[in-house]
PDB file of N, CA and C in Angstrom:
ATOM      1  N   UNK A   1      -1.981  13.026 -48.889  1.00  0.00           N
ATOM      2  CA  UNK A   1      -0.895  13.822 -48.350  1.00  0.00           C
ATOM      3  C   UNK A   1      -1.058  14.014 -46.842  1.00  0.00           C
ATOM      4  N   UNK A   2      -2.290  14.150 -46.020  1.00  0.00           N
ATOM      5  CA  UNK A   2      -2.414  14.222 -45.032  1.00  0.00           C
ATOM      6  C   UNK A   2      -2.581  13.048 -44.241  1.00  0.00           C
ATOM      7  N   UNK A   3      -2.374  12.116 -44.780  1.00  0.00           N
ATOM      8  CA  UNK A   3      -2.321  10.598 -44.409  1.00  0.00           C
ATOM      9  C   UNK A   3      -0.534  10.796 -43.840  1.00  0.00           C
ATOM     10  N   UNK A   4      -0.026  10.826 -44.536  1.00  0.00           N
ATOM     11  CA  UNK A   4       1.801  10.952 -44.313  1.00  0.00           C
ATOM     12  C   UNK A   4       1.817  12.242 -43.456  1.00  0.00           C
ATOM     13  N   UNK A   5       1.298  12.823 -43.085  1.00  0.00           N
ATOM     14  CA  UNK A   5       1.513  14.014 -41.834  1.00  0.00           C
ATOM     15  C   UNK A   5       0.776  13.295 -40.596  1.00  0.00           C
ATOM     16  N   UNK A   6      -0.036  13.135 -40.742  1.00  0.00           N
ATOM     17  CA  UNK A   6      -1.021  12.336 -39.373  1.00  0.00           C
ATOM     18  C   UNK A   6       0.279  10.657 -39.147  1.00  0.00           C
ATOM     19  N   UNK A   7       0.147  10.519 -40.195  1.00  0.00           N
ATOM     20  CA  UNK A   7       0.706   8.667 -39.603  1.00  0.00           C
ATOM     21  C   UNK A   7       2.062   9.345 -38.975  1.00  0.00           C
ATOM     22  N   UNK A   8       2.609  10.540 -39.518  1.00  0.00           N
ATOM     23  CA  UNK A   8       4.863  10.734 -39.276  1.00  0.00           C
ATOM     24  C   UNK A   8       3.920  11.551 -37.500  1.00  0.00           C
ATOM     25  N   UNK A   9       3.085  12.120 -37.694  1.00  0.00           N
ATOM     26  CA  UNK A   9       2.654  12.503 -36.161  1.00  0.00           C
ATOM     27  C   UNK A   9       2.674  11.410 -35.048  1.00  0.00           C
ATOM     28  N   UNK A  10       2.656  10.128 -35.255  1.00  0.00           N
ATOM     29  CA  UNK A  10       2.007   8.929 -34.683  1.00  0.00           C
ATOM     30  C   UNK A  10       0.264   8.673 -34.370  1.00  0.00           C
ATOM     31  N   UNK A  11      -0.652   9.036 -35.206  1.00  0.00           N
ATOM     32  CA  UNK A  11      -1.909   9.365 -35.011  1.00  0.00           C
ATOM     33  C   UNK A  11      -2.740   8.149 -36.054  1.00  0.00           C
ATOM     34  N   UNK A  12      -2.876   7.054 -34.920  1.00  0.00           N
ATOM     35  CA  UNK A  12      -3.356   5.363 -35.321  1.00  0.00           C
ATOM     36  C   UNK A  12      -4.081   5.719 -36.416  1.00  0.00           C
ATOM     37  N   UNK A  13      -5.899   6.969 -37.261  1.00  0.00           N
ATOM     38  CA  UNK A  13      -6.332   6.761 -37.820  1.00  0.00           C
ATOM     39  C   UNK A  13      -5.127   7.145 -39.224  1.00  0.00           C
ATOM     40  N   UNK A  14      -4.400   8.138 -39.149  1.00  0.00           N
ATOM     41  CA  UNK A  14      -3.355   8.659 -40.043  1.00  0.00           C
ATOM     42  C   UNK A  14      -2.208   7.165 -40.522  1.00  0.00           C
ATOM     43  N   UNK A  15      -2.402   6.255 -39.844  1.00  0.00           N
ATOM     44  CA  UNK A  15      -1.425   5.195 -39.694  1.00  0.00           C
ATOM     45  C   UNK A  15      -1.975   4.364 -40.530  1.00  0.00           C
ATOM     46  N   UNK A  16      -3.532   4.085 -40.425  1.00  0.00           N
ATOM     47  CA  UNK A  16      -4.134   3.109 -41.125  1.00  0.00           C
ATOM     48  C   UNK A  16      -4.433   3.755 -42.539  1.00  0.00           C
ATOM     49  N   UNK A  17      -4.674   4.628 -42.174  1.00  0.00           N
ATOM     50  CA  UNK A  17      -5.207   5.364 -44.143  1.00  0.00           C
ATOM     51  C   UNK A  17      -3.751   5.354 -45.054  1.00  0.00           C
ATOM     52  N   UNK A  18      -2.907   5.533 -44.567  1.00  0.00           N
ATOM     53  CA  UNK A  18      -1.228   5.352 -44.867  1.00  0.00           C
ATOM     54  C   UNK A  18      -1.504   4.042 -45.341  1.00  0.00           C
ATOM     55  N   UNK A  19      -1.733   3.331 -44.377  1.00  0.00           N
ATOM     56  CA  UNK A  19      -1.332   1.380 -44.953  1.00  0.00           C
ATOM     57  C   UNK A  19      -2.508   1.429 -45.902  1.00  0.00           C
ATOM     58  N   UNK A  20      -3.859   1.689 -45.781  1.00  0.00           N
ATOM     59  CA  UNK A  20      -4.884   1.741 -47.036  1.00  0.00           C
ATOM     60  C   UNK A  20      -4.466   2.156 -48.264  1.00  0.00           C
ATOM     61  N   UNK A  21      -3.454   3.337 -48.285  1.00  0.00           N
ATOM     62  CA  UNK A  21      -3.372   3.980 -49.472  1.00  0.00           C
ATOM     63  C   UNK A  21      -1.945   2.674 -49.635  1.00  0.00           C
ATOM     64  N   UNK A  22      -1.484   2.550 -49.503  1.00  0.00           N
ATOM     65  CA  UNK A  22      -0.527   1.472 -50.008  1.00  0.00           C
ATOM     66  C   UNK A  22      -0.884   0.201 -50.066  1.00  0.00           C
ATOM     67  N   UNK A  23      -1.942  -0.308 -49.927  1.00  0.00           N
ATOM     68  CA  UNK A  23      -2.419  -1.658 -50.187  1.00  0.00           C
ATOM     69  C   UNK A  23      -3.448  -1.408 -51.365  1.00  0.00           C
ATOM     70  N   UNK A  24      -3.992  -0.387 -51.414  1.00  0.00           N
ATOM     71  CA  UNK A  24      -4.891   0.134 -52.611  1.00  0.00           C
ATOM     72  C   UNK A  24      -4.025   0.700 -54.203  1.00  0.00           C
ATOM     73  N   UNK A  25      -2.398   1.697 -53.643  1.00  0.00           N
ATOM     74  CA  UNK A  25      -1.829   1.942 -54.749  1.00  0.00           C
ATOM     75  C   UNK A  25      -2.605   3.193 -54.686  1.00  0.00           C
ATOM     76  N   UNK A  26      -2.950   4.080 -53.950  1.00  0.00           N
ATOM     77  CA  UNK A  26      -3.406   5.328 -54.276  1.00  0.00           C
ATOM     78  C   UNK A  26      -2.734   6.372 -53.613  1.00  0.00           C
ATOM     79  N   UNK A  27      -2.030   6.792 -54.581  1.00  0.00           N
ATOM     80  CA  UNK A  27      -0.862   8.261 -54.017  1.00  0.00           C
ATOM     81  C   UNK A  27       0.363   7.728 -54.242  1.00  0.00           C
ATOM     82  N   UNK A  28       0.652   6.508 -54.324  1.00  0.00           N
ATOM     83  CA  UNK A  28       1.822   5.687 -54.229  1.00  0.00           C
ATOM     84  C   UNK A  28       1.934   4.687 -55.215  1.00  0.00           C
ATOM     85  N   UNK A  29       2.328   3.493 -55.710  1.00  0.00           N
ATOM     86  CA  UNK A  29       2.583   2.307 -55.995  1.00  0.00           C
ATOM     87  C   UNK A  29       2.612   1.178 -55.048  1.00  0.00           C
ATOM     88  N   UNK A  30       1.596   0.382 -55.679  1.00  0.00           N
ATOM     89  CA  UNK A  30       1.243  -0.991 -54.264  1.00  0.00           C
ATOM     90  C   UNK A  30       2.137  -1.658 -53.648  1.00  0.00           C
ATOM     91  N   UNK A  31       1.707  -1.165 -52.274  1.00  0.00           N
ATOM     92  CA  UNK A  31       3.031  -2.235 -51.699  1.00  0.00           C
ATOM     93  C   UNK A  31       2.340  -2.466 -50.352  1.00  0.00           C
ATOM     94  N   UNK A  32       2.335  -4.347 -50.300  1.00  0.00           N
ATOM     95  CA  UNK A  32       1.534  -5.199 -49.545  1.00  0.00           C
ATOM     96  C   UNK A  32       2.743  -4.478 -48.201  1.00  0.00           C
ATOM     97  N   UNK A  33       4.046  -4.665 -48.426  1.00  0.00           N
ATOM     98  CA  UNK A  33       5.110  -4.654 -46.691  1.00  0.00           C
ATOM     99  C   UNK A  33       4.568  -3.555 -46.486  1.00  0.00           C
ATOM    100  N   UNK A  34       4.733  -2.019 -46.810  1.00  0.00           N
ATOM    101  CA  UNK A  34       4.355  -1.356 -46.484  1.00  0.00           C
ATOM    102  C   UNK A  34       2.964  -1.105 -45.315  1.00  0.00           C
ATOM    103  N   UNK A  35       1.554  -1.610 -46.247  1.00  0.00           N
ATOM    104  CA  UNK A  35       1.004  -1.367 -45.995  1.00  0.00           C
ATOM    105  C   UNK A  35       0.814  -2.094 -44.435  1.00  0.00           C
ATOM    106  N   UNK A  36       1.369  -3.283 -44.499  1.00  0.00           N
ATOM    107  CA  UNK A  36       1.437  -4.370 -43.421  1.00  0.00           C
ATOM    108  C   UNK A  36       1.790  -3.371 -42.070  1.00  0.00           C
ATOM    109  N   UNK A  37       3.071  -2.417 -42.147  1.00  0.00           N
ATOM    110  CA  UNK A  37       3.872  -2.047 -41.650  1.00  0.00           C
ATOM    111  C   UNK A  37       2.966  -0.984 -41.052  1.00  0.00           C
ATOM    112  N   UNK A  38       2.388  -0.004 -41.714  1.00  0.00           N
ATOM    113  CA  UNK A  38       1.527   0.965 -41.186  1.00  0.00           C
ATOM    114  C   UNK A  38       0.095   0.490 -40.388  1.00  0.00           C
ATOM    115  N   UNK A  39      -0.533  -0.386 -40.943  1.00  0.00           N
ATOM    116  CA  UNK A  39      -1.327  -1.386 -39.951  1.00  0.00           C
ATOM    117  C   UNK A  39      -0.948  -1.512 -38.516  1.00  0.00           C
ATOM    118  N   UNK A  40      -0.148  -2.361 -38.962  1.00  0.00           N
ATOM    119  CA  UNK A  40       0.682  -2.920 -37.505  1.00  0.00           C
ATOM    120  C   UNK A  40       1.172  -1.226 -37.001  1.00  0.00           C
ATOM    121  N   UNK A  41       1.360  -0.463 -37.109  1.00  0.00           N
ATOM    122  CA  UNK A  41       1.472   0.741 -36.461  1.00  0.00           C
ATOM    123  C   UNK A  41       0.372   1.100 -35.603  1.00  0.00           C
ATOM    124  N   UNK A  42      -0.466   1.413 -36.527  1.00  0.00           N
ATOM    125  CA  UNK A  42      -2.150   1.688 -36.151  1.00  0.00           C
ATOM    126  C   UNK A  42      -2.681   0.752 -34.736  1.00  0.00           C
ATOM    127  N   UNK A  43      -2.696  -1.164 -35.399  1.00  0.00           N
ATOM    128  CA  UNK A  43      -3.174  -1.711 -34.532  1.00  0.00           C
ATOM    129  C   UNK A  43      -2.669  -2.236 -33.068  1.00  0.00           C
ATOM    130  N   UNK A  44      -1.272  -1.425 -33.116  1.00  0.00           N
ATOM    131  CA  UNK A  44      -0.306  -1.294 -31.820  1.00  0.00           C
ATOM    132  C   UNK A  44      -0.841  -0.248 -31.079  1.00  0.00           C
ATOM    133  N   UNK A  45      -1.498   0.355 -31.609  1.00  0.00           N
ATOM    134  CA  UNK A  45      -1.980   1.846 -31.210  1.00  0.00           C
ATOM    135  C   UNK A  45      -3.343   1.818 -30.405  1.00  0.00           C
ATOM    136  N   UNK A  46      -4.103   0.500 -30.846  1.00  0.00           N
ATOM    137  CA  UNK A  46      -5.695   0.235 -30.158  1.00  0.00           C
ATOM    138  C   UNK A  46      -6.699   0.397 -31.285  1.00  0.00           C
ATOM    139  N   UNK A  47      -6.475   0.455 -32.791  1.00  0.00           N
ATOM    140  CA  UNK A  47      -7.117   0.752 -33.456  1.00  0.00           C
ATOM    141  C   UNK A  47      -8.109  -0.413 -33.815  1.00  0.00           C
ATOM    142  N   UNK A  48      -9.142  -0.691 -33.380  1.00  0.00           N
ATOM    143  CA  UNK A  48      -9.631  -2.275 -34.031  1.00  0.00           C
ATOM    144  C   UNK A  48      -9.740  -2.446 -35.694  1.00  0.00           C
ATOM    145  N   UNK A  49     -10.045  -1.578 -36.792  1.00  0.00           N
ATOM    146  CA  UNK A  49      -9.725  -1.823 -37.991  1.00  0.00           C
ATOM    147  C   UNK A  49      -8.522  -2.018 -38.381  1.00  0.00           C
ATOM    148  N   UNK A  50      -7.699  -1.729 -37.547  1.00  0.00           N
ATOM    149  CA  UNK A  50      -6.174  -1.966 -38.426  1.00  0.00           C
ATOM    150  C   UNK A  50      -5.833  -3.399 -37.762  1.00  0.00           C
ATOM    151  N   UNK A  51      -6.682  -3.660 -36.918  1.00  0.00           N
ATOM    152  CA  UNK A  51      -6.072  -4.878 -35.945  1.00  0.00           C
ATOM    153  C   UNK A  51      -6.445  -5.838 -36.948  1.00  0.00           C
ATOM    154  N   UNK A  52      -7.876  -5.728 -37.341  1.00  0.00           N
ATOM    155  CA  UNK A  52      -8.404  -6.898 -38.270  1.00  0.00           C
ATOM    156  C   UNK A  52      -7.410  -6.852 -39.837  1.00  0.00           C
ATOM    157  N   UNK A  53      -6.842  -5.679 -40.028  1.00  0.00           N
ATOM    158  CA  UNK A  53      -6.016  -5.533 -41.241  1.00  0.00           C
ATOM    159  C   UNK A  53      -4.606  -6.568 -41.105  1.00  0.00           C
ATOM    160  N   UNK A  54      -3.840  -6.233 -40.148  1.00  0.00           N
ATOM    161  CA  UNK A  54      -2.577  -7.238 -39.556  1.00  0.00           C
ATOM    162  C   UNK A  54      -3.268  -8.397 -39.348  1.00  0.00           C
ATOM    163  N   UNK A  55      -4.463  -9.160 -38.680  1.00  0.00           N
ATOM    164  CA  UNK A  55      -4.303  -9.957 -38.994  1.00  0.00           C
ATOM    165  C   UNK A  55      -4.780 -11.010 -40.030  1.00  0.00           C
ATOM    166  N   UNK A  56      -5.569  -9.901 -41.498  1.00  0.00           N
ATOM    167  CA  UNK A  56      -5.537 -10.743 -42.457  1.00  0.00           C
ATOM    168  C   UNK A  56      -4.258 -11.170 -43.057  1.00  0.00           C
ATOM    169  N   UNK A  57      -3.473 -10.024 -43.076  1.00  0.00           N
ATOM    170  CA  UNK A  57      -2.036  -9.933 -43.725  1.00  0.00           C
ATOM    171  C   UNK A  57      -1.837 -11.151 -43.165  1.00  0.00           C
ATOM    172  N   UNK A  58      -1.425 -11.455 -41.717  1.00  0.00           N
ATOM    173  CA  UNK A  58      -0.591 -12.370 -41.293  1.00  0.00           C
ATOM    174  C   UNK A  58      -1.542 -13.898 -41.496  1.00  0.00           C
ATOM    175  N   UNK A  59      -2.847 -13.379 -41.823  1.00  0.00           N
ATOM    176  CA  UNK A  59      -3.328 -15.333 -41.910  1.00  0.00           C
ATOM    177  C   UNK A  59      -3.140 -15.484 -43.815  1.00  0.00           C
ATOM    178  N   UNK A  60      -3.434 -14.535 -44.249  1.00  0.00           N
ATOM    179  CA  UNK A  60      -2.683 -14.975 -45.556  1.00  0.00           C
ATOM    180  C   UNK A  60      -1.252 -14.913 -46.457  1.00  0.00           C
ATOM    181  N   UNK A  61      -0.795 -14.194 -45.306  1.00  0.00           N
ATOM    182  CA  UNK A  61       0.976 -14.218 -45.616  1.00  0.00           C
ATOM    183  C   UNK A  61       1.100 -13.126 -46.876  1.00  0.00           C
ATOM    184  N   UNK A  62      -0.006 -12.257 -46.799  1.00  0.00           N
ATOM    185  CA  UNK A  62       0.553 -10.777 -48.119  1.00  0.00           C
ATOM    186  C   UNK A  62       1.000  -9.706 -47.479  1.00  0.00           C
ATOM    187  N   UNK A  63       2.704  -9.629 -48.110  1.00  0.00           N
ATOM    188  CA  UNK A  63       3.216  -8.282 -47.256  1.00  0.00           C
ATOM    189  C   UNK A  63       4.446  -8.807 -45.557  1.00  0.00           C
ATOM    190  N   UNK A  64       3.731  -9.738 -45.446  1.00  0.00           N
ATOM    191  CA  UNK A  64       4.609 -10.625 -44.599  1.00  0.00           C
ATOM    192  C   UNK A  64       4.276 -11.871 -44.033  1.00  0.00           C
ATOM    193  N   UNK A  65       5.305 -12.629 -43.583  1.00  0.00           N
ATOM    194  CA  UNK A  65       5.452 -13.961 -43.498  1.00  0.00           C
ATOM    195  C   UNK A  65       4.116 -14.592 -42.366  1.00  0.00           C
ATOM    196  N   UNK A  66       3.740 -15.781 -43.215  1.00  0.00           N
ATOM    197  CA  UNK A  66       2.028 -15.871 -42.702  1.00  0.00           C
ATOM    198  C   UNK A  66       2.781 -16.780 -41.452  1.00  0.00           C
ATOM    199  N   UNK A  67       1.715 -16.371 -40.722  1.00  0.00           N
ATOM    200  CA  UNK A  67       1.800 -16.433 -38.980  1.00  0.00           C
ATOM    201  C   UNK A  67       0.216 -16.787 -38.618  1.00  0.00           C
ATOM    202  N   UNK A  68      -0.545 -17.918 -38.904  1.00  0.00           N
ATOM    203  CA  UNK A  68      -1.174 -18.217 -37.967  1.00  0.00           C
ATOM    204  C   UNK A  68      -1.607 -17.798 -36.364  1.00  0.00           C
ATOM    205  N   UNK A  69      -1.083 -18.430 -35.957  1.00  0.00           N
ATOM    206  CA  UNK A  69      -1.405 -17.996 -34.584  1.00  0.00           C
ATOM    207  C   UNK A  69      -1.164 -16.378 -34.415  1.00  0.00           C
ATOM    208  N   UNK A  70      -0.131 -15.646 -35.014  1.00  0.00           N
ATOM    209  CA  UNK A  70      -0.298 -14.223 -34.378  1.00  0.00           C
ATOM    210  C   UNK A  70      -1.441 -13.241 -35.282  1.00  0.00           C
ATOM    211  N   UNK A  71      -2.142 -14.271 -36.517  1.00  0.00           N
ATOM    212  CA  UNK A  71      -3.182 -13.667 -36.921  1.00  0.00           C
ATOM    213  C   UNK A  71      -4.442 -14.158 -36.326  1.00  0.00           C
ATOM    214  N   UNK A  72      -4.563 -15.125 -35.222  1.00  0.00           N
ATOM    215  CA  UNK A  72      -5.483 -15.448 -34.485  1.00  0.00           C
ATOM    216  C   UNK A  72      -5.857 -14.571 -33.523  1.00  0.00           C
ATOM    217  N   UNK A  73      -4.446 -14.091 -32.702  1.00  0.00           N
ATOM    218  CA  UNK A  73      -4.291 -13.356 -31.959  1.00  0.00           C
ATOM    219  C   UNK A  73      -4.795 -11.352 -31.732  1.00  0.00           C
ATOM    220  N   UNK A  74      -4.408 -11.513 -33.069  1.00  0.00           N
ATOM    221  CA  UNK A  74      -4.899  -9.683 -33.416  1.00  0.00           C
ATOM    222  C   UNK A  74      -6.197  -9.755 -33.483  1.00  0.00           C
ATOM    223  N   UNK A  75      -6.669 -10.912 -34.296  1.00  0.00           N
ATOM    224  CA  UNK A  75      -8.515 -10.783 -35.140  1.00  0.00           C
ATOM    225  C   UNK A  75      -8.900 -11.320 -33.791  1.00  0.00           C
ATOM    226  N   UNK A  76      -8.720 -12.008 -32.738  1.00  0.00           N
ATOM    227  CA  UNK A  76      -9.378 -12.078 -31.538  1.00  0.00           C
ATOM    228  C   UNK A  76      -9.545 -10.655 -30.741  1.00  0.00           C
ATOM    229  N   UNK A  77      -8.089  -9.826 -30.587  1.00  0.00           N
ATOM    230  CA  UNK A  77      -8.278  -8.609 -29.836  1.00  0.00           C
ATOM    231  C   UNK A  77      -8.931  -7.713 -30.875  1.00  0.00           C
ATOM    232  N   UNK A  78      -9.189  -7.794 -32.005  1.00  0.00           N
ATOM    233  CA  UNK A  78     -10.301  -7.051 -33.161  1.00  0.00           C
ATOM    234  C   UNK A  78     -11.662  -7.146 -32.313  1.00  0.00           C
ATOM    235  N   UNK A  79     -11.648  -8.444 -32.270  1.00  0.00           N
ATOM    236  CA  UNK A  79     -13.237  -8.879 -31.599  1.00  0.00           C
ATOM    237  C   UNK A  79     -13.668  -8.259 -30.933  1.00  0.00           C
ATOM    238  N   UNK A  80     -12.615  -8.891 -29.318  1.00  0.00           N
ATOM    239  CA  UNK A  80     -13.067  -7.931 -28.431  1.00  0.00           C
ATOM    240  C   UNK A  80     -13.235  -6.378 -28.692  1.00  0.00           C
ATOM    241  N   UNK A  81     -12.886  -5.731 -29.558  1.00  0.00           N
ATOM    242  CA  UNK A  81     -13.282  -3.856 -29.819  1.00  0.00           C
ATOM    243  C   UNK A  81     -14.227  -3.994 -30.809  1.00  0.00           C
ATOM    244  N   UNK A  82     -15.225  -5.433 -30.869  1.00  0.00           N
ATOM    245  CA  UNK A  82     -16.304  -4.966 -31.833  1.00  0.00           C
ATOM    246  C   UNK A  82     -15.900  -4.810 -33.232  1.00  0.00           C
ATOM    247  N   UNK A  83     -15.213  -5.050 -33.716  1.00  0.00           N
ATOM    248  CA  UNK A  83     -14.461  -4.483 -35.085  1.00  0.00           C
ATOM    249  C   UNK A  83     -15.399  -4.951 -36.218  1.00  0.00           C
ATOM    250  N   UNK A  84     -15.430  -4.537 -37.363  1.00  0.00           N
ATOM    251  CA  UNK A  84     -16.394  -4.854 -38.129  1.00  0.00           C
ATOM    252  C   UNK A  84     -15.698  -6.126 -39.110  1.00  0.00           C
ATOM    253  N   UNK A  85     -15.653  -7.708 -39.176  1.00  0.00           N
ATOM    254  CA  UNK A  85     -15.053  -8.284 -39.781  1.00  0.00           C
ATOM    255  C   UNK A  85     -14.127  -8.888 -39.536  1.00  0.00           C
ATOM    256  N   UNK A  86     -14.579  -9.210 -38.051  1.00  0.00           N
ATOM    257  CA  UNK A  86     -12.935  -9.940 -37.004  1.00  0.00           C
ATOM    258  C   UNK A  86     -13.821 -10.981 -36.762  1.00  0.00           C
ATOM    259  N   UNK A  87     -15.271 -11.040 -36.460  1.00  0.00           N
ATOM    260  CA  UNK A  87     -15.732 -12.675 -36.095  1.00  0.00           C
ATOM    261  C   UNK A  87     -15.916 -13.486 -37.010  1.00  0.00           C
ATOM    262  N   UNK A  88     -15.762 -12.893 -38.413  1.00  0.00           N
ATOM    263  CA  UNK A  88     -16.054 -13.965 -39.276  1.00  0.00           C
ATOM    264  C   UNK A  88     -13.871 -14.083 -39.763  1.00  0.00           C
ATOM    265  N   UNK A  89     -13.355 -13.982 -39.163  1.00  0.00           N
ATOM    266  CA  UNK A  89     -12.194 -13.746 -39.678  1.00  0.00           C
ATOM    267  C   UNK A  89     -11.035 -14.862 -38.487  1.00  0.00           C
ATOM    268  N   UNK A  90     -11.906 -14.822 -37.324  1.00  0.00           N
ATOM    269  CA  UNK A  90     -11.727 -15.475 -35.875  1.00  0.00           C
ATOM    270  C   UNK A  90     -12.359 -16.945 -36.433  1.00  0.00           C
ATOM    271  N   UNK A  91     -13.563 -16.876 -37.379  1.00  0.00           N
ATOM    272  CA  UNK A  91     -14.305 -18.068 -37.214  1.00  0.00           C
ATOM    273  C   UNK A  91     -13.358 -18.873 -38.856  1.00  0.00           C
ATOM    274  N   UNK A  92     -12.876 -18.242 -39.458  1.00  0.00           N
ATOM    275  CA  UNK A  92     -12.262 -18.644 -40.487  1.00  0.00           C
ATOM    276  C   UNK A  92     -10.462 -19.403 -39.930  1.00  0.00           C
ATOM    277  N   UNK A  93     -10.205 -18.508 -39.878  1.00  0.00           N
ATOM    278  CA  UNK A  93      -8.921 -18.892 -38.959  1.00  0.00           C
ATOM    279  C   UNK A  93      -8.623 -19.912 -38.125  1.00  0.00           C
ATOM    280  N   UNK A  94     -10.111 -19.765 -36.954  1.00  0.00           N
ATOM    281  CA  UNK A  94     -10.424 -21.023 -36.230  1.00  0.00           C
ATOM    282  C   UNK A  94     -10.341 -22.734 -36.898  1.00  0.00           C
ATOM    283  N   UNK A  95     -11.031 -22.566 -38.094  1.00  0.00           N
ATOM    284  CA  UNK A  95     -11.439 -23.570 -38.799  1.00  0.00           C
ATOM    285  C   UNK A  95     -10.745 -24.123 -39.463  1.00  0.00           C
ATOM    286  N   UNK A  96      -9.959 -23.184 -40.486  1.00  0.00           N
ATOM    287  CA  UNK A  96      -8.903 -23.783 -40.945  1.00  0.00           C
ATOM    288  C   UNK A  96      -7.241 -24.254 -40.203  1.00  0.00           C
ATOM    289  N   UNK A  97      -7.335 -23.380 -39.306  1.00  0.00           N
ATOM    290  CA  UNK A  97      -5.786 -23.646 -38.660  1.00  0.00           C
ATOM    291  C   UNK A  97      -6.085 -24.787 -37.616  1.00  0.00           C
ATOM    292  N   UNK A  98      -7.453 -25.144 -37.067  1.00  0.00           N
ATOM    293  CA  UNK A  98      -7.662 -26.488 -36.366  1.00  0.00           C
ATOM    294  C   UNK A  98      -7.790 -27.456 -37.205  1.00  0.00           C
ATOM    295  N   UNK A  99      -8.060 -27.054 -38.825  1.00  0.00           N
ATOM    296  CA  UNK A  99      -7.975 -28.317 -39.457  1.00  0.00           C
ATOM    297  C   UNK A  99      -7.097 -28.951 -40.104  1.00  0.00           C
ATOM    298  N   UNK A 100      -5.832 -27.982 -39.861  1.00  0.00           N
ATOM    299  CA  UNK A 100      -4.367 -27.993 -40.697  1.00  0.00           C
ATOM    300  C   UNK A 100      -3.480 -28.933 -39.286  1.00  0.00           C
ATOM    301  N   UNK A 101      -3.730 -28.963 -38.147  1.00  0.00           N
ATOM    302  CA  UNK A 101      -3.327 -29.120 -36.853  1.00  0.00           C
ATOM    303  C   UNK A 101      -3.457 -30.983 -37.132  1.00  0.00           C
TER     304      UNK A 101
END
Protein backbone atom coordinates (compact mmCIF):
# COMPACT_ATOMS: atom_id res chain seq x y z
CA UNK A 1 0.00 0.00 0.00
CA UNK A 2 2.79 2.31 0.60
CA UNK A 3 4.41 1.37 -2.57
CA UNK A 4 1.23 3.20 -4.48
CA UNK A 5 1.64 6.39 -2.18
CA UNK A 6 5.51 6.75 -2.64
CA UNK A 7 5.45 5.73 -6.57
CA UNK A 8 1.73 8.46 -7.10
CA UNK A 9 4.42 10.90 -4.97
CA UNK A 10 7.04 10.40 -7.84
CA UNK A 11 9.65 8.78 -5.35
CA UNK A 12 12.06 6.32 -7.87
CA UNK A 13 12.43 3.67 -4.72
CA UNK A 14 8.28 3.78 -4.35
CA UNK A 15 8.30 3.40 -8.31
CA UNK A 16 10.35 0.31 -8.38
CA UNK A 17 8.68 -1.68 -5.44
CA UNK A 18 5.30 -0.73 -7.44
CA UNK A 19 6.81 -2.47 -10.68
CA UNK A 20 8.22 -5.42 -8.16
CA UNK A 21 4.93 -5.92 -6.70
CA UNK A 22 3.43 -6.28 -10.20
CA UNK A 23 5.93 -8.45 -11.78
CA UNK A 24 5.81 -10.68 -8.58
CA UNK A 25 1.67 -10.51 -8.35
CA UNK A 26 1.85 -9.35 -4.77
CA UNK A 27 -1.02 -6.94 -3.72
CA UNK A 28 -2.20 -7.12 -7.25
CA UNK A 29 -2.47 -9.67 -10.18
CA UNK A 30 0.71 -10.11 -12.50
CA UNK A 31 1.22 -7.81 -14.90
CA UNK A 32 4.62 -7.83 -16.93
CA UNK A 33 3.27 -3.86 -18.83
CA UNK A 34 2.72 -2.63 -15.72
CA UNK A 35 5.51 -3.54 -14.03
CA UNK A 36 7.70 -2.48 -17.18
CA UNK A 37 5.96 0.88 -16.83
CA UNK A 38 6.85 1.58 -13.16
CA UNK A 39 10.55 0.53 -13.80
CA UNK A 40 10.93 2.70 -16.54
CA UNK A 41 9.53 5.37 -14.08
CA UNK A 42 12.08 4.60 -11.43
CA UNK A 43 14.99 4.14 -13.98
CA UNK A 44 14.15 7.67 -15.59
CA UNK A 45 14.57 8.80 -12.19
CA UNK A 46 18.53 7.56 -11.74
CA UNK A 47 17.63 4.50 -10.02
CA UNK A 48 20.34 1.81 -11.11
CA UNK A 49 18.10 -1.31 -10.04
CA UNK A 50 15.24 -0.34 -11.97
CA UNK A 51 17.59 0.55 -14.85
CA UNK A 52 18.84 -3.10 -14.92
CA UNK A 53 14.93 -4.06 -14.56
CA UNK A 54 13.88 -2.03 -18.08
CA UNK A 55 16.50 -3.36 -19.52
CA UNK A 56 15.85 -7.01 -18.95
CA UNK A 57 12.22 -6.36 -19.93
CA UNK A 58 13.36 -4.79 -23.12
CA UNK A 59 16.19 -7.58 -24.03
CA UNK A 60 13.60 -10.19 -23.48
CA UNK A 61 10.53 -8.50 -24.78
CA UNK A 62 8.21 -9.32 -21.28
CA UNK A 63 5.74 -6.55 -20.76
CA UNK A 64 7.00 -4.78 -23.88
CA UNK A 65 8.21 -4.91 -27.28
CA UNK A 66 11.93 -6.37 -27.19
CA UNK A 67 14.33 -3.62 -28.14
CA UNK A 68 17.78 -4.67 -28.22
CA UNK A 69 19.71 -1.88 -28.46
CA UNK A 70 17.58 0.26 -25.94
CA UNK A 71 18.16 -2.73 -23.54
CA UNK A 72 21.88 -2.35 -24.20
CA UNK A 73 21.57 1.06 -23.50
CA UNK A 74 19.87 1.12 -19.89
CA UNK A 75 22.07 -2.16 -18.61
CA UNK A 76 25.16 -0.06 -19.81
CA UNK A 77 23.95 3.20 -17.79
CA UNK A 78 23.10 0.31 -14.88
CA UNK A 79 26.84 -0.30 -15.10
CA UNK A 80 28.07 2.77 -14.92
CA UNK A 81 25.96 3.21 -11.18
CA UNK A 82 27.56 -0.09 -10.18
CA UNK A 83 24.23 -1.85 -10.22
CA UNK A 84 24.18 -5.27 -9.01
CA UNK A 85 23.55 -7.51 -12.31
CA UNK A 86 24.08 -5.07 -15.26
CA UNK A 87 27.70 -6.54 -16.20
CA UNK A 88 26.70 -9.81 -16.59
CA UNK A 89 23.49 -8.55 -18.38
CA UNK A 90 25.84 -5.94 -20.69
CA UNK A 91 28.03 -9.11 -21.27
CA UNK A 92 24.93 -11.25 -22.29
CA UNK A 93 23.33 -8.79 -24.52
CA UNK A 94 26.74 -8.00 -25.94
CA UNK A 95 27.06 -11.56 -27.10
CA UNK A 96 24.07 -12.42 -28.27
CA UNK A 97 22.91 -9.27 -30.18
CA UNK A 98 26.62 -9.27 -31.93
CA UNK A 99 25.87 -12.69 -32.78
CA UNK A 100 22.36 -12.18 -34.22
CA UNK A 101 24.07 -9.06 -36.34
Amino acid sequence: RWHSAAAAAGYAVGEHALGWCFEQGIGTSRNLEQAFHWYLKAASQGLPVSMVGVASYLWKGEGVQQDADAALRWARLALERSAEGARELVDEITAQHASAS
